[in-house]
N, C-alpha and C. Protein backbone atom coordinates (compact mmCIF):
# COMPACT_ATOMS: atom_id res chain seq x y z
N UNK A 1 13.43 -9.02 20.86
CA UNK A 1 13.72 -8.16 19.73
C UNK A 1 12.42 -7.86 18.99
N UNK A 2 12.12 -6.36 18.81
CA UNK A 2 10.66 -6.25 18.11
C UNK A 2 11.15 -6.25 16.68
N UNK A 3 10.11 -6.77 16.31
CA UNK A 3 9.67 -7.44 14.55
C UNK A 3 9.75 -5.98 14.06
N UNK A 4 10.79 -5.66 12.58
CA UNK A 4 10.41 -4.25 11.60
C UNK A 4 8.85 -4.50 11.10
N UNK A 5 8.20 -3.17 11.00
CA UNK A 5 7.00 -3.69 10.33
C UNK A 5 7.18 -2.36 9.27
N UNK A 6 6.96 -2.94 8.01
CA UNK A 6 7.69 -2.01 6.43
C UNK A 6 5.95 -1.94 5.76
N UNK A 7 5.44 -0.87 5.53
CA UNK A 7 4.51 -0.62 5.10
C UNK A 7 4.62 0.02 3.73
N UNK A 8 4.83 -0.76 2.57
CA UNK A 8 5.53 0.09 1.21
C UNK A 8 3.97 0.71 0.66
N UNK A 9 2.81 0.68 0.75
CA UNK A 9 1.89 1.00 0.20
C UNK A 9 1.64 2.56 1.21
N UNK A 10 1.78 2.60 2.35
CA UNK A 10 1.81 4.21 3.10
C UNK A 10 2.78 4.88 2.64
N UNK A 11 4.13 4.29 2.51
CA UNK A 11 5.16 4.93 1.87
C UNK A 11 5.10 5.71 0.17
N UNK A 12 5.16 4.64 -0.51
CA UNK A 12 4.86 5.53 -1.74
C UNK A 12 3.13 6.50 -1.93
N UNK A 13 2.23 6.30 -0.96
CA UNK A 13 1.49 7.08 -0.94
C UNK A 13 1.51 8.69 -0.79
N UNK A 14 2.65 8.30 0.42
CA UNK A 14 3.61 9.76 0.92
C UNK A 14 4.45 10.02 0.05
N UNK A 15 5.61 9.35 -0.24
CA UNK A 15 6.74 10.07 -1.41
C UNK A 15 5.33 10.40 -2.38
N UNK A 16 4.47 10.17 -3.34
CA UNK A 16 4.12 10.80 -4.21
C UNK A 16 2.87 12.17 -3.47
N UNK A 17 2.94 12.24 -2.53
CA UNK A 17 2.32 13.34 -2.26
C UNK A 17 0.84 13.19 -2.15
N UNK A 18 0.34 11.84 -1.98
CA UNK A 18 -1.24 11.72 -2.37
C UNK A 18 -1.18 11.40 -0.88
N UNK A 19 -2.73 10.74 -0.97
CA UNK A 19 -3.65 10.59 0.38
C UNK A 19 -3.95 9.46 0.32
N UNK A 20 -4.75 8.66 1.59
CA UNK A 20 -5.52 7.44 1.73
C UNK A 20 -6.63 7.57 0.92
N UNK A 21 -7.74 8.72 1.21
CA UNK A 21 -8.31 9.23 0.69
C UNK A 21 -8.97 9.54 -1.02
N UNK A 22 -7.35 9.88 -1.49
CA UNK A 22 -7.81 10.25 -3.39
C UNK A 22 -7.19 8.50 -3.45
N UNK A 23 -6.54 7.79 -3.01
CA UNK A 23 -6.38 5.96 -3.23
C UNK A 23 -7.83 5.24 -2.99
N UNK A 24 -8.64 5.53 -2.05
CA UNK A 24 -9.82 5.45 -1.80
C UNK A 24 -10.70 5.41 -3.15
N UNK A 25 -11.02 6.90 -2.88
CA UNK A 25 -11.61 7.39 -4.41
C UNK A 25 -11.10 6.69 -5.99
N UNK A 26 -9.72 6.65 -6.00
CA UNK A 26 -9.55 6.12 -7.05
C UNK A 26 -9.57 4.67 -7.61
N UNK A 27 -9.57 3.76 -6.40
CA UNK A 27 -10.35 2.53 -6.27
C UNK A 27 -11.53 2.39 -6.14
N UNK A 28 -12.40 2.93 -6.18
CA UNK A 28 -13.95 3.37 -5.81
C UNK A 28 -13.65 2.23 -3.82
N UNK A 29 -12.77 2.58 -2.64
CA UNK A 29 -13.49 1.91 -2.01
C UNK A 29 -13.52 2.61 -0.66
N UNK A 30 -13.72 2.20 0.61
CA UNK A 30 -13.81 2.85 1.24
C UNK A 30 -12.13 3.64 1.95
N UNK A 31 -12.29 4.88 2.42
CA UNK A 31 -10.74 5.28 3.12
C UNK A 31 -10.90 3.88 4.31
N UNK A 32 -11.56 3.91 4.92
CA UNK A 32 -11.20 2.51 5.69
C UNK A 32 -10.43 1.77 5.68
N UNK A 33 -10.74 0.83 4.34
CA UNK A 33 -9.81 0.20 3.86
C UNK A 33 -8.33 0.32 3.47
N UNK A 34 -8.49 1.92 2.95
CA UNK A 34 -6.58 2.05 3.44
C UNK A 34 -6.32 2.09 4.15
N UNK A 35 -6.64 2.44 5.22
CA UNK A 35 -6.43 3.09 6.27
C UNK A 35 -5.62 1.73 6.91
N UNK A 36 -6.79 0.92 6.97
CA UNK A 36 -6.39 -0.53 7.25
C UNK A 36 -5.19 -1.04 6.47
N UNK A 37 -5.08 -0.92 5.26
CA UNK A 37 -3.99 -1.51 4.63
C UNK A 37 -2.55 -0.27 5.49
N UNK A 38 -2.45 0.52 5.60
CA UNK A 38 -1.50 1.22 5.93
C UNK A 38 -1.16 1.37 7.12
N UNK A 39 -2.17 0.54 8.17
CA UNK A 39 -1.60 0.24 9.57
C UNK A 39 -1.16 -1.23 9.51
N UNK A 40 -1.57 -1.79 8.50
CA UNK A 40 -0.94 -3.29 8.74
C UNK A 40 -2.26 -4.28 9.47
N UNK A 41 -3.40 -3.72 9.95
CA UNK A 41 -4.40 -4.33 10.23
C UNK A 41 -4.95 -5.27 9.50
N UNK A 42 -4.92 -4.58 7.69
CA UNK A 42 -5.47 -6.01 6.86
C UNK A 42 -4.59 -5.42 5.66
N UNK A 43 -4.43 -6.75 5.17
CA UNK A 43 -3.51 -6.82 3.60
C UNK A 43 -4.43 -6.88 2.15
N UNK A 44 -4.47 -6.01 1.14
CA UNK A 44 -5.18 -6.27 0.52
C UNK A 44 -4.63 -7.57 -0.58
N UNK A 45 -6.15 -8.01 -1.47
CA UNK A 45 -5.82 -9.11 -2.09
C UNK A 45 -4.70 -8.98 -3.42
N UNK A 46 -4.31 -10.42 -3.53
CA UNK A 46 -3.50 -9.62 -4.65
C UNK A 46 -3.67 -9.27 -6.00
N UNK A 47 -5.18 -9.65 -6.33
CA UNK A 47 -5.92 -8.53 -7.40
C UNK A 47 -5.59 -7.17 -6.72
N UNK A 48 -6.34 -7.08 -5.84
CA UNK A 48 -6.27 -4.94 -5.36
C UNK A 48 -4.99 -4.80 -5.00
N UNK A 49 -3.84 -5.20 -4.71
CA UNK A 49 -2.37 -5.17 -4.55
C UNK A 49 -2.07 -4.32 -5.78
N UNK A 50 -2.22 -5.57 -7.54
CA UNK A 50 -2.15 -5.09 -8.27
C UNK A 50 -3.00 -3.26 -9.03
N UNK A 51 -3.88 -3.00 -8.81
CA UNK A 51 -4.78 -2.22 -8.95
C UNK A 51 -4.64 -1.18 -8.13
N UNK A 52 -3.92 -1.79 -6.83
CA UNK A 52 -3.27 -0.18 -6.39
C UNK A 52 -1.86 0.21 -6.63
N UNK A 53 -1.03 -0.59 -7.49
CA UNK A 53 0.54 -0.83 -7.97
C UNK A 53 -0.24 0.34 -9.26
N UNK A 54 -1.13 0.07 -10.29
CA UNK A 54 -1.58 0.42 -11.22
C UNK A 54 -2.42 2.12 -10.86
N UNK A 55 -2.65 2.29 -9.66
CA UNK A 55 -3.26 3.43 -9.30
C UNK A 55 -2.06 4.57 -9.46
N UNK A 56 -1.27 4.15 -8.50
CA UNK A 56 -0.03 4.57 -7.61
C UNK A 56 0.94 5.04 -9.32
N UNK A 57 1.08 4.12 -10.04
CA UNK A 57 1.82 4.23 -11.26
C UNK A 57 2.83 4.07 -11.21
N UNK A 58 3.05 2.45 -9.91
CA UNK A 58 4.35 2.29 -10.01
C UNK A 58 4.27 0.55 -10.18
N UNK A 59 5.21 -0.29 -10.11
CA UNK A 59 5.43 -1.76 -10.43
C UNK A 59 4.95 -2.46 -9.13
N UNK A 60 4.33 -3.02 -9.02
CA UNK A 60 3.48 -4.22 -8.00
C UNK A 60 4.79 -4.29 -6.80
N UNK A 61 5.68 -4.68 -7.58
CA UNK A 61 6.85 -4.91 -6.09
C UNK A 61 7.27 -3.89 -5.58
N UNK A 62 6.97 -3.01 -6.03
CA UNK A 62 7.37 -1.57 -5.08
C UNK A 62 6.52 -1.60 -4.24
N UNK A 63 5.42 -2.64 -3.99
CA UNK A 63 4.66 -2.05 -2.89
C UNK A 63 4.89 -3.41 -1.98
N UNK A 64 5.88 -4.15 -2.24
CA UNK A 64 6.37 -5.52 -1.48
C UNK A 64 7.36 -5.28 -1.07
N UNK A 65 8.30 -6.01 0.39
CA UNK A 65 9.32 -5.81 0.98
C UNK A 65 9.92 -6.81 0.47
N UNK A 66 10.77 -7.31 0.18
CA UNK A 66 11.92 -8.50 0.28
C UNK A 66 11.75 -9.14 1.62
N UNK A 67 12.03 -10.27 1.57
CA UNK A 67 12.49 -10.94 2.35
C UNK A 67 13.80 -11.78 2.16
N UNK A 68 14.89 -11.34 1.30
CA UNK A 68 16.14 -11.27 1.12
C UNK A 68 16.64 -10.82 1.63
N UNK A 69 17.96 -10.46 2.31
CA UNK A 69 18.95 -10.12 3.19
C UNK A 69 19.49 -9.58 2.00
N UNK A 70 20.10 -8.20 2.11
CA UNK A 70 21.30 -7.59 1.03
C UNK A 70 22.45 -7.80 1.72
């Protein structure tokens, strides 16, 4: 059975219509680094977690999955 893999930081990047790119820029860091965060290659820390919850202009756990069963 393959593993879901839930990427909430590509997601609300897309619902709000932005880019890796202006997230980049607006963190001063490299697109790389999203790029990476949005394939799942690397997780950012959870200082920059927060700081991109704060970019984005939405609540830190919107960019976390549950691991609760509904």
């Amino acid at each position: 059975m393959a593993k879901k893999v839930f990427n909430r930081i590509k997601a609300v990047i897309a619902e709000q219509g932005k880019t890796n790119e202006w997230l980049a820029k607006k963190l001063s860091i490299s697109t790389n680094t999203v790029s990476k965060w949005c394939t799942n290659s690397m997780q950012p820390t959870v200082e920059r977690l927060f700081a991109v919850a704060d970019a984005l202009g939405v609540d830190v756990r919107e960019l976390l999955v549950t691991n609760k069963k509904r």
